[in-house]
Protein backbone atom coordinates (compact mmCIF):
# COMPACT_ATOMS: atom_id res chain seq x y z
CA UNK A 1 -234.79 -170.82 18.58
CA UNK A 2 -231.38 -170.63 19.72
CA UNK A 3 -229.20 -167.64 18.79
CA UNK A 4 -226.25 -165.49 19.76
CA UNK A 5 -225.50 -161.77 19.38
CA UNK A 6 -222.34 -160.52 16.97
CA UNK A 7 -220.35 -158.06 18.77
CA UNK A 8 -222.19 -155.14 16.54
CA UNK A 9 -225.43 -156.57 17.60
CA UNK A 10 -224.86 -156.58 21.16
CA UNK A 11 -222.95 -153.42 21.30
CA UNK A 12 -225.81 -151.74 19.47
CA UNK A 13 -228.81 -153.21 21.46
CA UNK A 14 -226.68 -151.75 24.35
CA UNK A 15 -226.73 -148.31 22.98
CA UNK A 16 -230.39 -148.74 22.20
CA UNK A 17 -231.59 -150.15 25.10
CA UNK A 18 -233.02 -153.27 23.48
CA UNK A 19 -233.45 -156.06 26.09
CA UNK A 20 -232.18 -159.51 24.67
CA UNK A 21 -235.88 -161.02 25.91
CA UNK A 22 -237.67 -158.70 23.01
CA UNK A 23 -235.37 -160.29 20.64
CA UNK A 24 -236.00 -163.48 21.88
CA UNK A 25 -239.93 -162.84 21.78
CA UNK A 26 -239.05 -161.55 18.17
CA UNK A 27 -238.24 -164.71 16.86
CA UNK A 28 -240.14 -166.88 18.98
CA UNK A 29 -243.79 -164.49 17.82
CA UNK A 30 -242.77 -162.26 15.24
CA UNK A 31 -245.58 -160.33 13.64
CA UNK A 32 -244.06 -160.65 10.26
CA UNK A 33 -241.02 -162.20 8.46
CA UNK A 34 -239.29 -160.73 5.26
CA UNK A 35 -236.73 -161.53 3.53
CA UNK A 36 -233.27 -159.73 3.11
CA UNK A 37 -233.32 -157.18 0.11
CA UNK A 38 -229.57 -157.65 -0.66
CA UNK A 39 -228.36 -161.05 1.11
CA UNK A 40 -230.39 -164.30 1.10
CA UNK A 41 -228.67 -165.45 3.90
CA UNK A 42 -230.42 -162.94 5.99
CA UNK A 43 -233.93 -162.92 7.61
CA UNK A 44 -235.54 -159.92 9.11
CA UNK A 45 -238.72 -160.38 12.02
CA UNK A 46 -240.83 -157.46 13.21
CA UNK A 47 -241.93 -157.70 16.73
CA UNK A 48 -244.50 -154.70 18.47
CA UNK A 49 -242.37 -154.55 21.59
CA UNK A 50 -245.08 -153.64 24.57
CA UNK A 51 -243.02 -152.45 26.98
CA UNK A 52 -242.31 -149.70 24.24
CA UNK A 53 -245.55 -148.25 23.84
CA UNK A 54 -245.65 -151.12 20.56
CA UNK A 55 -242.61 -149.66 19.04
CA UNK A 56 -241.49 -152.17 16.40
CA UNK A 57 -238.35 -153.94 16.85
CA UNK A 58 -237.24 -155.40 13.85
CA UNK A 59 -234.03 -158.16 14.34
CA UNK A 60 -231.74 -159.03 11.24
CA UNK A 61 -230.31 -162.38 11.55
CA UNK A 62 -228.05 -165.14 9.33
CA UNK A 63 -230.09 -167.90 9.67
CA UNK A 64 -227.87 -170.17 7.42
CA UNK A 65 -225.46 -170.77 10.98
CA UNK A 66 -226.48 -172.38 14.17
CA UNK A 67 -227.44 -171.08 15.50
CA UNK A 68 -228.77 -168.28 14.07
CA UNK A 69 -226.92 -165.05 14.69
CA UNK A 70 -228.15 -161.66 15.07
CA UNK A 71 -226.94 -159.49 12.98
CA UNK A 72 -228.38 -156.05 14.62
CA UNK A 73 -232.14 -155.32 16.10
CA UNK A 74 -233.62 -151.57 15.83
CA UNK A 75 -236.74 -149.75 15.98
CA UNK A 76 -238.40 -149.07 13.01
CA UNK A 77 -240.85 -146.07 13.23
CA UNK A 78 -240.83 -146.41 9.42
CA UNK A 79 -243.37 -149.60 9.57
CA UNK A 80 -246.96 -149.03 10.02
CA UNK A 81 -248.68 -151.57 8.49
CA UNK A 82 -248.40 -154.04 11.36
């Protein structure tokens, strides 16, 4: 899948030290898919990043553009059902 970053994504996955090939993986293998809460046009995948001890990175993107554009990507310590 083809994507690109919005300024706030890359600017955060700089301050967070999220490599750009975990949020590739992400959407490539994601564990699990949900769907935005608030905005359909949204999409959020939850990938166990290894390098991270299995942290899970979960990446919020628009996937009504192409191509799809990532909103922001964070670790969530709050999932644990994965």
């Amino acid at each position: 899948m083809d994507f690109i970053l919005t300024d706030h994504a890359n600017k955060r996955c700089l301050k967070r030290r999220i490599q750009v090939d975990w949020i590739r993986q992400a959407l490539q293998h994601p564990a699990r898919i949900e769907s935005d809460a608030e905005d359909d046009s949204l999409v959020h995948v939850l990938y166990p990043v290894p390098e991270r001890v299995f942290r899970i990175l979960r990446v919020i993107y628009n996937e009504t553009v192409d191509p799809v554009s990532i909103v922001t990507a964070y670790f969530d310590d709050e999932v644990t059902d994965l």
